[in-house]
PDB file of N, CA and C in Angstrom:
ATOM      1  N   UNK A   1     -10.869  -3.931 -17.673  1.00  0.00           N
ATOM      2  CA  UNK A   1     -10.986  -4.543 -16.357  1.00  0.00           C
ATOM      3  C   UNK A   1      -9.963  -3.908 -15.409  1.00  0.00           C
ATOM      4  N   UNK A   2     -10.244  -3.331 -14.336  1.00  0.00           N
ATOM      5  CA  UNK A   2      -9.487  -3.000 -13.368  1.00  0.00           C
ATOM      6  C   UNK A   2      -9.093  -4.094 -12.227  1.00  0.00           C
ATOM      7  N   UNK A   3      -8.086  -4.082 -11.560  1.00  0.00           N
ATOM      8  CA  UNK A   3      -7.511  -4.932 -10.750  1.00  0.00           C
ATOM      9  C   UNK A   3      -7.581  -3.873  -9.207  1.00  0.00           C
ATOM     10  N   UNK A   4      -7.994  -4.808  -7.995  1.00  0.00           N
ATOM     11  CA  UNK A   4      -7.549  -3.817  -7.000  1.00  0.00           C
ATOM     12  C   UNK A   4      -6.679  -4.825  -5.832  1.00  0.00           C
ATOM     13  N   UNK A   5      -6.040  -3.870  -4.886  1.00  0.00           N
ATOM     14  CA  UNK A   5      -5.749  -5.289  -3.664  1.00  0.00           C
ATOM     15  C   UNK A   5      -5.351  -3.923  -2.751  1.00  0.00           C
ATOM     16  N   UNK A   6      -5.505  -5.032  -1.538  1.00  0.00           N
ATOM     17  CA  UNK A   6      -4.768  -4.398   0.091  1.00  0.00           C
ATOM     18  C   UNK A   6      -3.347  -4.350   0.177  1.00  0.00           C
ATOM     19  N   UNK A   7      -2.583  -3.752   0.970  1.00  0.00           N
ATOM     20  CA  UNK A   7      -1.453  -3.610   1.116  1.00  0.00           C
ATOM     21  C   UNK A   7      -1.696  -3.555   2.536  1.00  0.00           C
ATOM     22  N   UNK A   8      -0.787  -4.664   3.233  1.00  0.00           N
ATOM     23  CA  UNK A   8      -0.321  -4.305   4.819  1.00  0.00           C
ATOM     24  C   UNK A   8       0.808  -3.870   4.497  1.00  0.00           C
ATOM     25  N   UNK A   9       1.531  -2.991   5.721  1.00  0.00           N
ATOM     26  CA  UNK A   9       2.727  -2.750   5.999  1.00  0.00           C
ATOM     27  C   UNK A   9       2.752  -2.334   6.903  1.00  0.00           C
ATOM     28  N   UNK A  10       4.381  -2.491   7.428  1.00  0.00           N
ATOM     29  CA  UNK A  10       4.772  -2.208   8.614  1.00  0.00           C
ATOM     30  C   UNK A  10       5.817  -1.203   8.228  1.00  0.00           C
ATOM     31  N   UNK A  11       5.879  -0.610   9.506  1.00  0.00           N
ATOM     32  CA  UNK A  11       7.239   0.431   9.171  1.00  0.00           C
ATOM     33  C   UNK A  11       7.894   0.717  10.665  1.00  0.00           C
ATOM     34  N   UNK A  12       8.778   1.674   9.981  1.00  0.00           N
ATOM     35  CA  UNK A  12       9.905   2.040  11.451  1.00  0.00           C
ATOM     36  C   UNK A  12       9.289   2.280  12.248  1.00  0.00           C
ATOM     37  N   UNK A  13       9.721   2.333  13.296  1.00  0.00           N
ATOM     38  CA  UNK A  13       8.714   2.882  14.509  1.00  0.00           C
ATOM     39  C   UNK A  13       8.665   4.690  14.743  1.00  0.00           C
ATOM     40  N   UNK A  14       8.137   4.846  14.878  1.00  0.00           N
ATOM     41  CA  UNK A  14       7.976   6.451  14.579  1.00  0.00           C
ATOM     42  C   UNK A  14       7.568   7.251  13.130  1.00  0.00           C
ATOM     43  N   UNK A  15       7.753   6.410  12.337  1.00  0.00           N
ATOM     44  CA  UNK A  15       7.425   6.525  11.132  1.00  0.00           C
ATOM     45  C   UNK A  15       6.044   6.137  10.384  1.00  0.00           C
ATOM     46  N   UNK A  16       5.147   6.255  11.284  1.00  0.00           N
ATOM     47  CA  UNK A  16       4.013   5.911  10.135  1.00  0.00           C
ATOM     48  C   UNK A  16       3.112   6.889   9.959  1.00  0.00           C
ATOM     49  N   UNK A  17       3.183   7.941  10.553  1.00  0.00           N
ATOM     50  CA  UNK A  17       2.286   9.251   9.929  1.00  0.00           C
ATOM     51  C   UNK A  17       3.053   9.985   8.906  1.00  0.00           C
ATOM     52  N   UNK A  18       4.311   9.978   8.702  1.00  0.00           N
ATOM     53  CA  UNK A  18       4.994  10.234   7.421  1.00  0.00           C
ATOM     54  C   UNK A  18       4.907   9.518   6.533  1.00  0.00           C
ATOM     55  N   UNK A  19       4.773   7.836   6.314  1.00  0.00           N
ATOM     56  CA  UNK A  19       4.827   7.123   5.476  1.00  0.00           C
ATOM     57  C   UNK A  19       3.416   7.171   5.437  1.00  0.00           C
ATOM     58  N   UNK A  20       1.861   7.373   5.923  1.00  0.00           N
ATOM     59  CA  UNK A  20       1.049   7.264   5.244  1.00  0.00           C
ATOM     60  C   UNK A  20       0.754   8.910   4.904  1.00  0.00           C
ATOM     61  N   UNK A  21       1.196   9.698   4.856  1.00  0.00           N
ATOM     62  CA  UNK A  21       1.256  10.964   4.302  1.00  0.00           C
ATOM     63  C   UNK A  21       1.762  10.615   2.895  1.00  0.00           C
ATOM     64  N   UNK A  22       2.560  10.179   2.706  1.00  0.00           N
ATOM     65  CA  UNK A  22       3.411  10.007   1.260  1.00  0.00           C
ATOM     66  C   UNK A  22       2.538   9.175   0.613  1.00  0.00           C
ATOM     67  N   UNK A  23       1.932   7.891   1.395  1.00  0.00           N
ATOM     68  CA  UNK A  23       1.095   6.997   0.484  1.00  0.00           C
ATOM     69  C   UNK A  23      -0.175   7.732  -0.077  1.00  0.00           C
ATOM     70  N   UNK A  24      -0.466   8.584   0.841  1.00  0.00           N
ATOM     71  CA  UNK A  24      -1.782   9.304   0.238  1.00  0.00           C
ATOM     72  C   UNK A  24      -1.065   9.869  -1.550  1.00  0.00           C
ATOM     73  N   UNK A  25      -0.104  10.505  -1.679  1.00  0.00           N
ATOM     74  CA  UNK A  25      -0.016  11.043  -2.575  1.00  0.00           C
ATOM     75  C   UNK A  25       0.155   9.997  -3.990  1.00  0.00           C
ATOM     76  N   UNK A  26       0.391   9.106  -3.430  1.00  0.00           N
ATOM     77  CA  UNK A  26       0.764   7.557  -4.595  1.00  0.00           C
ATOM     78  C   UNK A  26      -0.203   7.097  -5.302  1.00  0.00           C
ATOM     79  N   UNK A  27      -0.120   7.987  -6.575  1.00  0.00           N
ATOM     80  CA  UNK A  27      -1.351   7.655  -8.124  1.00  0.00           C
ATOM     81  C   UNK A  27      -1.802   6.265  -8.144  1.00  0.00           C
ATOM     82  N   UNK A  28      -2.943   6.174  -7.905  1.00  0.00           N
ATOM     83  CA  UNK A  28      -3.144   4.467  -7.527  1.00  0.00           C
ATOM     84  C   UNK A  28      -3.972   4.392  -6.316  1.00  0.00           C
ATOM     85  N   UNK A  29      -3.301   4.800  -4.778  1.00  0.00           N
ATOM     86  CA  UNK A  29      -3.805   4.843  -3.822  1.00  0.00           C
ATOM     87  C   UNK A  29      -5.483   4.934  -4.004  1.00  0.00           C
ATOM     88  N   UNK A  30      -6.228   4.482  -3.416  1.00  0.00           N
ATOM     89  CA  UNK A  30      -7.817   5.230  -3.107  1.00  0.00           C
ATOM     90  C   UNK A  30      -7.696   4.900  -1.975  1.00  0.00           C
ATOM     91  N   UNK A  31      -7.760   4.301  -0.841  1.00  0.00           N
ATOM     92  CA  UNK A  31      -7.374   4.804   0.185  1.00  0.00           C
ATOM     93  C   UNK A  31      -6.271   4.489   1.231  1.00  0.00           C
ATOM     94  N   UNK A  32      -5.892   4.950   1.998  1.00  0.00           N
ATOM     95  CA  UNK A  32      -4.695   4.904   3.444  1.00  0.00           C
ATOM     96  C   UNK A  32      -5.032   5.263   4.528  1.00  0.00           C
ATOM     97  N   UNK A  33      -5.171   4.016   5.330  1.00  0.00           N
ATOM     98  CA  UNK A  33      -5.208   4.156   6.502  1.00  0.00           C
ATOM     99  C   UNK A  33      -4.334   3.654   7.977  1.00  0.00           C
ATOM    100  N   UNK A  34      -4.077   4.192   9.010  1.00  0.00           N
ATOM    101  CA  UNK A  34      -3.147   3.734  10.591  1.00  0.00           C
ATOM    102  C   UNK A  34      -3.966   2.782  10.871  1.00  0.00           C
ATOM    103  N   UNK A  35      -3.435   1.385  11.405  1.00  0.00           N
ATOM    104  CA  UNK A  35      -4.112   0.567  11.994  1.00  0.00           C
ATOM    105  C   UNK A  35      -3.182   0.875  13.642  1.00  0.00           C
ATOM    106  N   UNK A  36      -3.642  -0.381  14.175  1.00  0.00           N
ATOM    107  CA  UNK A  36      -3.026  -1.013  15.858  1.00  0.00           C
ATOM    108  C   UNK A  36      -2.925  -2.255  15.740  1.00  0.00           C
ATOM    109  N   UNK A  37      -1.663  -2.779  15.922  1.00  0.00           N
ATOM    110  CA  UNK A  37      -1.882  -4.452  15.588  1.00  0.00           C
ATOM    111  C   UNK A  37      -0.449  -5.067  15.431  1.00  0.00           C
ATOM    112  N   UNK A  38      -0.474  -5.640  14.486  1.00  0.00           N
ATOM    113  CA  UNK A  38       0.813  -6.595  13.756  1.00  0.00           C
ATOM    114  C   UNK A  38       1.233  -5.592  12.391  1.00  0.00           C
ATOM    115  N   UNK A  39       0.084  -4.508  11.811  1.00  0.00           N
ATOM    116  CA  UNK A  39       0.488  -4.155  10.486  1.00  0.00           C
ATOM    117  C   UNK A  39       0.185  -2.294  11.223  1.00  0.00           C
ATOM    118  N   UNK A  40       0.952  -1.495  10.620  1.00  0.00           N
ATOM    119  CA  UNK A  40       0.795  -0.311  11.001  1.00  0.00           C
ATOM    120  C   UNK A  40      -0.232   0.512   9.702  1.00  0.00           C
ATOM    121  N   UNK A  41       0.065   0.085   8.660  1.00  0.00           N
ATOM    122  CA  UNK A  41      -1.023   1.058   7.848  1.00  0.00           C
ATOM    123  C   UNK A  41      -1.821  -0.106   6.980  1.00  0.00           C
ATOM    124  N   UNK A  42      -3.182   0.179   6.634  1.00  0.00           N
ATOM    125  CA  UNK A  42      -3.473  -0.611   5.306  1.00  0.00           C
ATOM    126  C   UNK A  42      -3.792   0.702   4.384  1.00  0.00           C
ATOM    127  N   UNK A  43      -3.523  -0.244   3.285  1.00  0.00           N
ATOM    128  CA  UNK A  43      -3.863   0.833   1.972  1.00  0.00           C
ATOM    129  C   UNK A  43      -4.500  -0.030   0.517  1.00  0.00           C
ATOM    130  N   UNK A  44      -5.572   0.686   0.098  1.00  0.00           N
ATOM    131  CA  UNK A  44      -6.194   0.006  -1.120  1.00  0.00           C
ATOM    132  C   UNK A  44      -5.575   0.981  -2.196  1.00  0.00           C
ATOM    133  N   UNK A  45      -5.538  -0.073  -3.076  1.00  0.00           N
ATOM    134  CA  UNK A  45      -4.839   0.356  -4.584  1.00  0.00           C
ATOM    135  C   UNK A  45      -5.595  -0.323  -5.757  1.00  0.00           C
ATOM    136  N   UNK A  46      -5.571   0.375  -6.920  1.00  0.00           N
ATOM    137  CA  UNK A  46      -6.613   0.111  -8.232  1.00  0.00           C
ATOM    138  C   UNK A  46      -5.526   0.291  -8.847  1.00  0.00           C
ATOM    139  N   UNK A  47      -5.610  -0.653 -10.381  1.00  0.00           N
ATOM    140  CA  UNK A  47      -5.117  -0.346 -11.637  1.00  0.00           C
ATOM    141  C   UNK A  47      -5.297  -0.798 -12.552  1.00  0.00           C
ATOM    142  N   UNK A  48      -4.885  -0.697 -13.402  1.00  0.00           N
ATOM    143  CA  UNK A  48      -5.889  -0.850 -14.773  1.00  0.00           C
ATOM    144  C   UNK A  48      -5.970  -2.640 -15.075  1.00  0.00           C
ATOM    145  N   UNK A  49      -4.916  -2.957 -13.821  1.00  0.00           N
ATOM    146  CA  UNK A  49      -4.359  -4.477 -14.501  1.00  0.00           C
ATOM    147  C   UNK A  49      -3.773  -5.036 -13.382  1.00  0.00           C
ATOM    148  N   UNK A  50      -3.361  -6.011 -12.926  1.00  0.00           N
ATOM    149  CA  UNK A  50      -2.637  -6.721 -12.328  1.00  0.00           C
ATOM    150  C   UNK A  50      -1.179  -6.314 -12.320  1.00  0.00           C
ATOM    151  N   UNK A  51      -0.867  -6.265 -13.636  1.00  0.00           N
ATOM    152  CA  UNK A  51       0.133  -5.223 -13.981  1.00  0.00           C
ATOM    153  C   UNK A  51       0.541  -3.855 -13.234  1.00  0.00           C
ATOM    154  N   UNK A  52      -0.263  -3.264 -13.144  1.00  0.00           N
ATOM    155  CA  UNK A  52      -0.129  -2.237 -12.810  1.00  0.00           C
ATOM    156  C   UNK A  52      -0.109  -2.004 -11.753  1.00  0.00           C
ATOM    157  N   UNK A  53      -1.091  -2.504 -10.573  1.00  0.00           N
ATOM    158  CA  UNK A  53      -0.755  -2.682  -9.381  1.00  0.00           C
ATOM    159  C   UNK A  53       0.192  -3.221  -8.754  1.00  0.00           C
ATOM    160  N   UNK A  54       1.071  -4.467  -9.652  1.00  0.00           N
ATOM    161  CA  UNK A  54       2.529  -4.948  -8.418  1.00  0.00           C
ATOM    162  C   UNK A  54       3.180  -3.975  -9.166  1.00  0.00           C
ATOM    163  N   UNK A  55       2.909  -3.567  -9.932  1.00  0.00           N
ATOM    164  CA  UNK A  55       4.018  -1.870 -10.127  1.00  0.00           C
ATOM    165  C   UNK A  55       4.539  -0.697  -9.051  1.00  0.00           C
ATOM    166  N   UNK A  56       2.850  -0.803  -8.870  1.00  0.00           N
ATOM    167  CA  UNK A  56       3.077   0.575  -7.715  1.00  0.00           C
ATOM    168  C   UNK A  56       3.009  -0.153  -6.194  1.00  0.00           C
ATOM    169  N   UNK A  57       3.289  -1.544  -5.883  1.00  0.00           N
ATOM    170  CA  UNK A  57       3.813  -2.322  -4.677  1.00  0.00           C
ATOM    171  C   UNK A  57       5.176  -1.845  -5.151  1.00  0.00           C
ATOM    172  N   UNK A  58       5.831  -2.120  -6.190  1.00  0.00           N
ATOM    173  CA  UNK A  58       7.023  -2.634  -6.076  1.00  0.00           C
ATOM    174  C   UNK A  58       8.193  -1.450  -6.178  1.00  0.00           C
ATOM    175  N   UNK A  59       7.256  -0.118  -7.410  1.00  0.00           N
ATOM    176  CA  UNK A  59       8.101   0.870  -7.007  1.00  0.00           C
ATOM    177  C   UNK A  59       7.846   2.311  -6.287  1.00  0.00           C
ATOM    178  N   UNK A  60       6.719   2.381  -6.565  1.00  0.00           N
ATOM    179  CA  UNK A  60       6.107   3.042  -5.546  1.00  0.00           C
ATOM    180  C   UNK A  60       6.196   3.118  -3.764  1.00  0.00           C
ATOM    181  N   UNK A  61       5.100   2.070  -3.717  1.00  0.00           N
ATOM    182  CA  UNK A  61       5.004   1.616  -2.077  1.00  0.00           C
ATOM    183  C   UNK A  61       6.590   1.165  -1.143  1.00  0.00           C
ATOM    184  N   UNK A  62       7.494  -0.139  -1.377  1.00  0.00           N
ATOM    185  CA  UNK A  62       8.209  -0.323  -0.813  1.00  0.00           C
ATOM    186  C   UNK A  62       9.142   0.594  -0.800  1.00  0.00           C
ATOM    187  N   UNK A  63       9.454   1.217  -1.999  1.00  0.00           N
ATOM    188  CA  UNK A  63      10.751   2.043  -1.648  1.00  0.00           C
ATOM    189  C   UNK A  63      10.477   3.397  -1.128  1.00  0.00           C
ATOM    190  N   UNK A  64       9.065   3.486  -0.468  1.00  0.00           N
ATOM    191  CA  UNK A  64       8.895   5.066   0.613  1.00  0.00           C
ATOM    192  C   UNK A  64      10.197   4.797   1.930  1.00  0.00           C
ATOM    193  N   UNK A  65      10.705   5.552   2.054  1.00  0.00           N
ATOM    194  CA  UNK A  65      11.388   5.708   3.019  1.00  0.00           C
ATOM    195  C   UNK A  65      10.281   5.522   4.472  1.00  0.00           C
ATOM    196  N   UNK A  66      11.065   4.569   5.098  1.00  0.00           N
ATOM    197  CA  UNK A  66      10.287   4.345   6.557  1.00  0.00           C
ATOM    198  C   UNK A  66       8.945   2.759   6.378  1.00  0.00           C
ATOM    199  N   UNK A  67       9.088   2.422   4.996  1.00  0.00           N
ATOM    200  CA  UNK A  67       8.912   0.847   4.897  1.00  0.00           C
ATOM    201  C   UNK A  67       9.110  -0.094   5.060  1.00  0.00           C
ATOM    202  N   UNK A  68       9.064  -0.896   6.205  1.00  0.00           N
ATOM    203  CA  UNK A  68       9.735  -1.827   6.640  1.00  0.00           C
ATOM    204  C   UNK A  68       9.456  -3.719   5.411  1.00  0.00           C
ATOM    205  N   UNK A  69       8.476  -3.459   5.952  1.00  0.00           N
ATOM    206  CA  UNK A  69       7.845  -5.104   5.196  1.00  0.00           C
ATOM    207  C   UNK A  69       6.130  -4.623   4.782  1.00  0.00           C
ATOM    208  N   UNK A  70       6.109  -5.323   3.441  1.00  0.00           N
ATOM    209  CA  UNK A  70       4.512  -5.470   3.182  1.00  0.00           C
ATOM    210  C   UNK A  70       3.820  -6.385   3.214  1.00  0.00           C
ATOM    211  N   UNK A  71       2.355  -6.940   2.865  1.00  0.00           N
ATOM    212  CA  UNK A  71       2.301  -7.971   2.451  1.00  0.00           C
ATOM    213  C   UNK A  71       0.773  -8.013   1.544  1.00  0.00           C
ATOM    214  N   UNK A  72       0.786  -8.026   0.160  1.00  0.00           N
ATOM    215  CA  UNK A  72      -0.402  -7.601  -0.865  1.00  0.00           C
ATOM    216  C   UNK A  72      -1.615  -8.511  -0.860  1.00  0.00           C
ATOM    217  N   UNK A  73      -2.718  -8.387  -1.017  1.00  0.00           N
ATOM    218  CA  UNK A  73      -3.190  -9.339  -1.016  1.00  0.00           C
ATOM    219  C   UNK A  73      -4.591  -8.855  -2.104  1.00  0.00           C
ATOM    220  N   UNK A  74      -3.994  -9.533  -3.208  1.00  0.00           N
ATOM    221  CA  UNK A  74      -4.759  -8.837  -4.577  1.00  0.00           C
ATOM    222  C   UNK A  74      -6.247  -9.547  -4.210  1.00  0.00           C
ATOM    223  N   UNK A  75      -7.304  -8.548  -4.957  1.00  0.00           N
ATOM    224  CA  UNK A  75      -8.773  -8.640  -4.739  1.00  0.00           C
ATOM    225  C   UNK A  75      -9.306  -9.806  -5.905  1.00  0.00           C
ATOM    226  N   UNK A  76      -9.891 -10.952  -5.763  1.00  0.00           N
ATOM    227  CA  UNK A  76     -10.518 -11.501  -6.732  1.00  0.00           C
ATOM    228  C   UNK A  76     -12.001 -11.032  -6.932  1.00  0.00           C
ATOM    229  N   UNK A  77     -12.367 -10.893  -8.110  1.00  0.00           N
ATOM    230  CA  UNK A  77     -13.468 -10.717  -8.366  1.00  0.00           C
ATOM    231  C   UNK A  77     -14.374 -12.203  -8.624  1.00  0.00           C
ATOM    232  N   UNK A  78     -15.142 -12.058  -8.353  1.00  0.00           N
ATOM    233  CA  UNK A  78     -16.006 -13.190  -8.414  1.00  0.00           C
ATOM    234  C   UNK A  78     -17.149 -13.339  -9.531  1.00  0.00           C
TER     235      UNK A  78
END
């Protein structure tokens, strides 16, 4: 069973075409994208587990340089 969820985040100001450059490269990622709003990028993430995904929130994603705040919001399957 795979697990997936969204990631908002915000970041520095000036910083979000570098920080979603880096997210593209983050094993996990399937996709990253710039929003306009309250959140500057969203990004979808897969993993094998629940597990595995607040993994790559926790060491992956937040500690990119130019991350301000996230906020996950894991996918239920129905």
């Amino acid at each position: 069973m795979t697990a997936t969820a969204y990631v908002l985040i915000n970041c520095d100001i000036g910083k979000e075409r570098a920080v979603l450059e880096e997210l593209r490269k983050v094993p996990g990622v399937i996709e990253a994208n710039l929003l306009y709003g309250v959140y500057d990028i969203i990004v979808k993430i897969s993993g094998k587990d629940e597990r595995e995904v607040r993994e790559t929130v926790l060491t992956k994603i937040r500690l990119l340089p130019g991350v301000k705040r996230t906020l996950t919001m894991p996918v239920v399957e129905v």
